[in-house]
Protein backbone atom coordinates (compact mmCIF):
# COMPACT_ATOMS: atom_id res chain seq x y z
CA UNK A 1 -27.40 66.89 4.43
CA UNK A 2 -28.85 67.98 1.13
CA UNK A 3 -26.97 69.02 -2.04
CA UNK A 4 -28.16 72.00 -4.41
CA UNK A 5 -27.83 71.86 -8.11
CA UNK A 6 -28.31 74.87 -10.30
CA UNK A 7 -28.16 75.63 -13.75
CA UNK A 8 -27.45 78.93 -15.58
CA UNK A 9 -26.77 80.91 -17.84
CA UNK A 10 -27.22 84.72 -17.79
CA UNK A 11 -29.78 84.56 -14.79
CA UNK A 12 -28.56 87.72 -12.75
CA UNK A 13 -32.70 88.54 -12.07
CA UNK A 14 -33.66 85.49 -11.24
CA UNK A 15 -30.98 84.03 -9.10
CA UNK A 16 -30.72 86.12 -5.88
CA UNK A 17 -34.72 84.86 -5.26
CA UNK A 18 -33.77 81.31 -6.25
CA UNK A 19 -30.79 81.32 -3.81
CA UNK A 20 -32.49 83.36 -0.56
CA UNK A 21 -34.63 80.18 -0.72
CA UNK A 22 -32.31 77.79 -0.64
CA UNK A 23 -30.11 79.07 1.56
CA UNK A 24 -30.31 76.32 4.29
CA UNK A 25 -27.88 73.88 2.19
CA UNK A 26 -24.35 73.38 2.10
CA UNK A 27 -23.63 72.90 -0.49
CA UNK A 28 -24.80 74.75 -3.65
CA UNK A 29 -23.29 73.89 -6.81
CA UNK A 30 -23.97 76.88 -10.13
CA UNK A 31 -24.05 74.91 -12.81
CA UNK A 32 -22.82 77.61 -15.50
CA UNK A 33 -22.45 77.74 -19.07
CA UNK A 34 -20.41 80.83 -19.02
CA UNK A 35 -22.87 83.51 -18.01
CA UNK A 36 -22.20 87.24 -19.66
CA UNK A 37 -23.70 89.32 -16.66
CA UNK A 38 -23.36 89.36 -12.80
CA UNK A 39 -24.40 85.09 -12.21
CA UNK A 40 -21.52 83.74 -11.53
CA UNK A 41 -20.48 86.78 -9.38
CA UNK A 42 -24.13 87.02 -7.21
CA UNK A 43 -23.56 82.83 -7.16
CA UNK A 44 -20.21 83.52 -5.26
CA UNK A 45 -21.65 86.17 -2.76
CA UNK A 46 -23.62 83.55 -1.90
CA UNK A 47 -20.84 81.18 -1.20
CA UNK A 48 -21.77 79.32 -3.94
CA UNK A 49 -19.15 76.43 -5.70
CA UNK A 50 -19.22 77.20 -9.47
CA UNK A 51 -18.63 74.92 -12.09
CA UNK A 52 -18.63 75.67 -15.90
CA UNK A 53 -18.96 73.89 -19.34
CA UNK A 54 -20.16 75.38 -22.94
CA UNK A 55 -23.76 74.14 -23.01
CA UNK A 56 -24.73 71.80 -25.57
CA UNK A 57 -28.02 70.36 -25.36
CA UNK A 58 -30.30 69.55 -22.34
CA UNK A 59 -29.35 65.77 -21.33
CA UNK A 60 -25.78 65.57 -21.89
CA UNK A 61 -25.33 69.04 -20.00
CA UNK A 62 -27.40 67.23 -17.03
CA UNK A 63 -26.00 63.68 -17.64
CA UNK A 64 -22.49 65.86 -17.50
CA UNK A 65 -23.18 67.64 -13.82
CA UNK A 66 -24.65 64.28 -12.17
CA UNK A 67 -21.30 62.10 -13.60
CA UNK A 68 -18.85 64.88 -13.38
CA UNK A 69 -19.70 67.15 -9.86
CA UNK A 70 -18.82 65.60 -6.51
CA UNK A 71 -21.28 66.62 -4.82
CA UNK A 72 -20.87 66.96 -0.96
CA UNK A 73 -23.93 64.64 0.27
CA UNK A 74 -25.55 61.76 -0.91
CA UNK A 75 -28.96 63.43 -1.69
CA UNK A 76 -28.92 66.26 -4.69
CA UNK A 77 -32.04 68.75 -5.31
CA UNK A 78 -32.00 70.14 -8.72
CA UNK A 79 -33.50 73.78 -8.96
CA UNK A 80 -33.84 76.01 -12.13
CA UNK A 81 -33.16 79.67 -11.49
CA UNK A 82 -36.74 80.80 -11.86
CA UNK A 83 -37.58 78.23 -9.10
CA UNK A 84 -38.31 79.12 -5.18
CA UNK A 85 -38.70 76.44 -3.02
CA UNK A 86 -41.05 76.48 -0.08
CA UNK A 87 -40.13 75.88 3.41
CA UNK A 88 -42.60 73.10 3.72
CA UNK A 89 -40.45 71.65 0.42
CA UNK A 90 -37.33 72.08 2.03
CA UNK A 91 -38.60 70.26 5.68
CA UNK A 92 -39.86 67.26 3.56
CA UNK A 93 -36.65 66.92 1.77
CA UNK A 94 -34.54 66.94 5.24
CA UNK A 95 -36.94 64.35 7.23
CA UNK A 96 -36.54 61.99 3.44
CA UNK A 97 -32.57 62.86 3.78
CA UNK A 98 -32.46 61.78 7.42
CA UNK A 99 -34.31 58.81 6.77
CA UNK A 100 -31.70 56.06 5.95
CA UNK A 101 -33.89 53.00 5.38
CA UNK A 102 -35.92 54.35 1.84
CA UNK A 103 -36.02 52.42 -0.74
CA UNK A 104 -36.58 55.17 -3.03
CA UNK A 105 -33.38 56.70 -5.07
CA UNK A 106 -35.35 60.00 -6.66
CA UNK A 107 -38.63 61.61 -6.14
CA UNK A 108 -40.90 63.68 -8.30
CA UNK A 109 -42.81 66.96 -7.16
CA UNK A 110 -45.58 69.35 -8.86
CA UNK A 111 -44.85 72.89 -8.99
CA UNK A 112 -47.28 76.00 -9.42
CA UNK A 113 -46.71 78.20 -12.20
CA UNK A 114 -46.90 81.57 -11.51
CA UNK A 115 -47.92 84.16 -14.24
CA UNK A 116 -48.68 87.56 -13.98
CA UNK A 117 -49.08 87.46 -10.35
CA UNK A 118 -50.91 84.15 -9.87
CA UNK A 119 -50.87 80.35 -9.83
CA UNK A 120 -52.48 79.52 -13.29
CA UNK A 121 -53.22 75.86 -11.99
CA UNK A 122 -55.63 75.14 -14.52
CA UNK A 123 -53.91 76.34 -17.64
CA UNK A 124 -50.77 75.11 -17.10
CA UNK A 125 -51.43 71.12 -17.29
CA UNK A 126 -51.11 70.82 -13.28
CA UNK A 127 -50.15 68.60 -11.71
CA UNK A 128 -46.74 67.75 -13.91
CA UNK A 129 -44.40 65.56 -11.88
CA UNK A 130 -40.95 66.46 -12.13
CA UNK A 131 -37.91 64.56 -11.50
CA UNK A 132 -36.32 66.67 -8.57
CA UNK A 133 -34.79 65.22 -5.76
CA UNK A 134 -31.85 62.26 -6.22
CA UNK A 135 -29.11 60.41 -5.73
CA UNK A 136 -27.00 61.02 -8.53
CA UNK A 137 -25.80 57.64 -9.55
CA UNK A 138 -29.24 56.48 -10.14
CA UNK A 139 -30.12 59.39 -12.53
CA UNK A 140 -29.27 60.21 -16.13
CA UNK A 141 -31.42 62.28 -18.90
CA UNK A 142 -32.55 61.26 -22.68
CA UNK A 143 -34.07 63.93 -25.08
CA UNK A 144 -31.86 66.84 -26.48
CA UNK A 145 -34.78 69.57 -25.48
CA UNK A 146 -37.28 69.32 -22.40
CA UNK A 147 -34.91 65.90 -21.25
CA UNK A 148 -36.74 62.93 -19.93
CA UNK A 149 -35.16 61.41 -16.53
CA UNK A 150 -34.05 57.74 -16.60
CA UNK A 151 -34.41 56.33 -13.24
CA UNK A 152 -32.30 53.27 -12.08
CA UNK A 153 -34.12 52.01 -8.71
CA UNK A 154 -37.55 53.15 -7.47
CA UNK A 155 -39.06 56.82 -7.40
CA UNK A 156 -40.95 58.60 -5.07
CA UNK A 157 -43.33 61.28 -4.97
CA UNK A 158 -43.53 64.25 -2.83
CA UNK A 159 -46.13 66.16 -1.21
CA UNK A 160 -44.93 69.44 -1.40
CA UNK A 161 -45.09 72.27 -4.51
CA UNK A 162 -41.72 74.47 -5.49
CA UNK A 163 -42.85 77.23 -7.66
CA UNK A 164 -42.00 78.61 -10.65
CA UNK A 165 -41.76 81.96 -11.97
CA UNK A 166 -41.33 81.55 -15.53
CA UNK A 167 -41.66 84.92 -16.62
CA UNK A 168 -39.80 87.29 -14.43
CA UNK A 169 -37.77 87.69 -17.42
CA UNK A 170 -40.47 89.31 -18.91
CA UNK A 171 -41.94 88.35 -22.31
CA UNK A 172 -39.12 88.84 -24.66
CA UNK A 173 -37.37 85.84 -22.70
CA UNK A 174 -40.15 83.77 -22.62
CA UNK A 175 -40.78 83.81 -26.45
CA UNK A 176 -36.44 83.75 -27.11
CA UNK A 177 -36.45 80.49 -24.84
CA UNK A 178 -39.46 78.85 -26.64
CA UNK A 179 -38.13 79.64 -29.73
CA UNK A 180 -35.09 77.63 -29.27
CA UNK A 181 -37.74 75.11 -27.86
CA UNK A 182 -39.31 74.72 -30.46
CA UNK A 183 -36.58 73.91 -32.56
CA UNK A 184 -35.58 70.79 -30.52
CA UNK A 185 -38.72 69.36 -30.33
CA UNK A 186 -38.64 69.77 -33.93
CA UNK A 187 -35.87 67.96 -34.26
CA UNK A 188 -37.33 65.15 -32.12
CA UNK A 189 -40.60 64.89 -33.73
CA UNK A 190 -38.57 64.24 -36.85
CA UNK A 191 -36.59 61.02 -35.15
CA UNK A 192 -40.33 59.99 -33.61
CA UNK A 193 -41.79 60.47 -37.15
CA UNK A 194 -39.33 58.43 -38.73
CA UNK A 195 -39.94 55.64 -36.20
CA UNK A 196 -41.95 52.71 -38.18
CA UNK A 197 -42.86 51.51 -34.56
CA UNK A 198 -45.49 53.86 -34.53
CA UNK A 199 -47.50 54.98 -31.52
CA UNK A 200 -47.02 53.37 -28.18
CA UNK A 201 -50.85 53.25 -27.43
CA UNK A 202 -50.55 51.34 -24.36
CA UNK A 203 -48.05 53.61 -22.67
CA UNK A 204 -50.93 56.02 -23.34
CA UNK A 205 -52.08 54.57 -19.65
CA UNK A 206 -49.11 53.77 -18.16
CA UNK A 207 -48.90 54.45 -14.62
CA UNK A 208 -45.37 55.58 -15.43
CA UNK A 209 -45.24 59.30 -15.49
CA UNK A 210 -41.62 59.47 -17.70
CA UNK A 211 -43.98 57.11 -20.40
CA UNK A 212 -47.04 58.24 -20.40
CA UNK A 213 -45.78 61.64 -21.51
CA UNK A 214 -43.29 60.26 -23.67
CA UNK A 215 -46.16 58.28 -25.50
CA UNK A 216 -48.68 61.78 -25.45
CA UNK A 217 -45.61 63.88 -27.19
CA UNK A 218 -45.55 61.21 -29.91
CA UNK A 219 -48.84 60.93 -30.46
CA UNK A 220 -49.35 64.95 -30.90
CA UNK A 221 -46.46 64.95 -33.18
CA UNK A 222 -49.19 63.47 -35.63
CA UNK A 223 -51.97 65.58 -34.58
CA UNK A 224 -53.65 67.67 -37.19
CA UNK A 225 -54.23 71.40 -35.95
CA UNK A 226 -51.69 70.76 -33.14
CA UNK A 227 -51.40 74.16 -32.28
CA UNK A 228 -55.49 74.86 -32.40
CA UNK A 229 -56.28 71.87 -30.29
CA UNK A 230 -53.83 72.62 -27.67
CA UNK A 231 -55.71 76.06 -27.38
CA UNK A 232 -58.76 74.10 -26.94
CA UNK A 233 -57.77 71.93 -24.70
CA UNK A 234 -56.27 74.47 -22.55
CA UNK A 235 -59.24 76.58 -22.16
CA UNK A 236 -61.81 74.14 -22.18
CA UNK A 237 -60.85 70.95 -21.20
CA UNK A 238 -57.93 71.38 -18.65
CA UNK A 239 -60.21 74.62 -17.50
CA UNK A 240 -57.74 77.37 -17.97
CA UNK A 241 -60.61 79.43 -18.67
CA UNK A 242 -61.24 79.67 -14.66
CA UNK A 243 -57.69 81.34 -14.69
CA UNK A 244 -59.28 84.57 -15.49
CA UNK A 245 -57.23 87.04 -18.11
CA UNK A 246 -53.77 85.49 -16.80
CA UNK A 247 -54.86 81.89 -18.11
CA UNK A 248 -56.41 83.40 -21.08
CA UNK A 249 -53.39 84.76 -22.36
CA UNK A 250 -51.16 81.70 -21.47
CA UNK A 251 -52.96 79.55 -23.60
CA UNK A 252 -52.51 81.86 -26.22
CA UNK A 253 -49.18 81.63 -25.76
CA UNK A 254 -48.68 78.11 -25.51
CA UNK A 255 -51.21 77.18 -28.95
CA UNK A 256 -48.50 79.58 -30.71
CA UNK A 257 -45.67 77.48 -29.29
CA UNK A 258 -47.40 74.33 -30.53
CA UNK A 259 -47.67 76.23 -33.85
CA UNK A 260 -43.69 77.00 -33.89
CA UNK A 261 -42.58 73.39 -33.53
CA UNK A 262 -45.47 72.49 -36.17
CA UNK A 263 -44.00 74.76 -38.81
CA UNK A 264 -39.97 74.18 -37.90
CA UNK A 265 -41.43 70.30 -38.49
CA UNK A 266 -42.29 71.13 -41.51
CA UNK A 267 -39.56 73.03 -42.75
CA UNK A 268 -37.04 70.13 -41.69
CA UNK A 269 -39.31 67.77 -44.06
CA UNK A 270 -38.92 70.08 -46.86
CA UNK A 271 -34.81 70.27 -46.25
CA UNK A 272 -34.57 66.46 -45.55
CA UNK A 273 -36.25 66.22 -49.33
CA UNK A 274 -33.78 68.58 -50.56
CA UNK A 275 -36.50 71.43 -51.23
CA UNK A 276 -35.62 75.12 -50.02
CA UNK A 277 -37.94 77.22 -47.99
């Protein structure tokens, strides 16, 4: 009823708790950029279909699966490895799957961040709607880093939470993965920069999630003390100072991602003008 699309690479801790939970499809397709430990061979225990391709960047990897895979059913959910999702998530999916008279071609759904035992709900920007649940055809990705979804027909939104588990990795992965991160947005805060369009003020209120955000990320890109006022904001603003010690140290985190993609910016100025570092 309900196809399962993963992507990996080197995810041997995270994947047996990913797949336990989705375990009532199919049909679950491993996404897999040529893992170096035991993915690919945990993702065939669990009678998994594996499909590989040397990673490139985040939408045409994505834009790749949805045009390339044939997937067995009509409806697709796309899970990271770090992500478990809920029974209650799974039952809503099946009743919108057995419903043939939606309108809808994809739906969004929020998901609780879990860190260091608990859901920081206040420090990590909740709710963020995600593009989840799809018909493939309708569905490609823009953005080389943290992709944005491009939707042909109407969305949907869900009730129901997956959660994600982010760090299981630990905290070396965490900062390896932001790292590269950082260096894509980067990269697209230099394209945004060099747009003479400016700032798209009035997508600042869209009621479209995929502009609204789009529209925010530009506008930081100009922000002075990016990294400081993300700290702020965090704590004090979106609350994440009632996530107790857990929160505390997220933010932390996050204001010296911010600071990362603030400094890479600046170093691709200085080679763009020809100056070394």
């Amino acid at each position: 009823m309900i196809s399962v699309l993963i992507l990996t690479y080197n995810e041997e801790i995270n994947l047996p708790m990913c797949l336990e939970s989705l375990k009532w499809s199919d049909d679950i397709v491993l996404f897999d950029s040529f893992s170096t430990d035991r993915t690919v061979e945990i993702a065939k225990e669990h009678g998994c279909r594996i499909v590989q391709r040397k990673f490139d960047n985040w939408s045409s990897h994505q834009n790749w699966a949805v045009q390339n895979i044939q997937f067995k059913h009509p409806w697709v959910y796309y899970s990271d490895a770090d992500e478990v999702v809920t029974p209650e998530l799974v039952e809503e999916l099946r009743q919108i799957a057995r419903d043939g008279h939606r309108d809808e071609v994809a739906y969004r759904l929020r998901f609780k961040n879990m860190f260091l035992g608990k859901w920081i709900k206040h420090s990590s920007l909740y709710p963020t709607w995600v593009l989840r649940f799809f018909k493939p055809a309708n569905v490609r990705w823009e953005r080389v880093v943290n992709p944005t979804p491009v939707v042909q027909g109407k969305e949907g939104r869900l009730r129901e939470h997956f959660l994600h588990y982010t760090f299981r990795k630990g905290f070396y992965e965490w900062w390896r993965k932001h790292n590269s991160y950082s260096s894509g947005e980067a990269s697209e805060a230099i394209k945004v920069l060099a747009n003479e369009q400016g700032i798209d003020w009035v997508g600042l209120f869209s009621r479209v999630p995929a502009r609204r955000r789009a529209a925010l990320k530009e506008l930081s890109f100009r922000m002075p003390f990016r990294s400081s006022l993300i700290f702020l904001y965090l704590m004090f603003i979106r609350l994440g100072i009632l996530d107790g010690p857990a929160g505390w140290t997220y933010c932390r985190m996050r204001a010296y991602y911010e600071f990362m993609i603030v400094a890479k910016i600046s170093e691709l100025k200085r080679k763009n003008r020809g100056e070394t570092n």
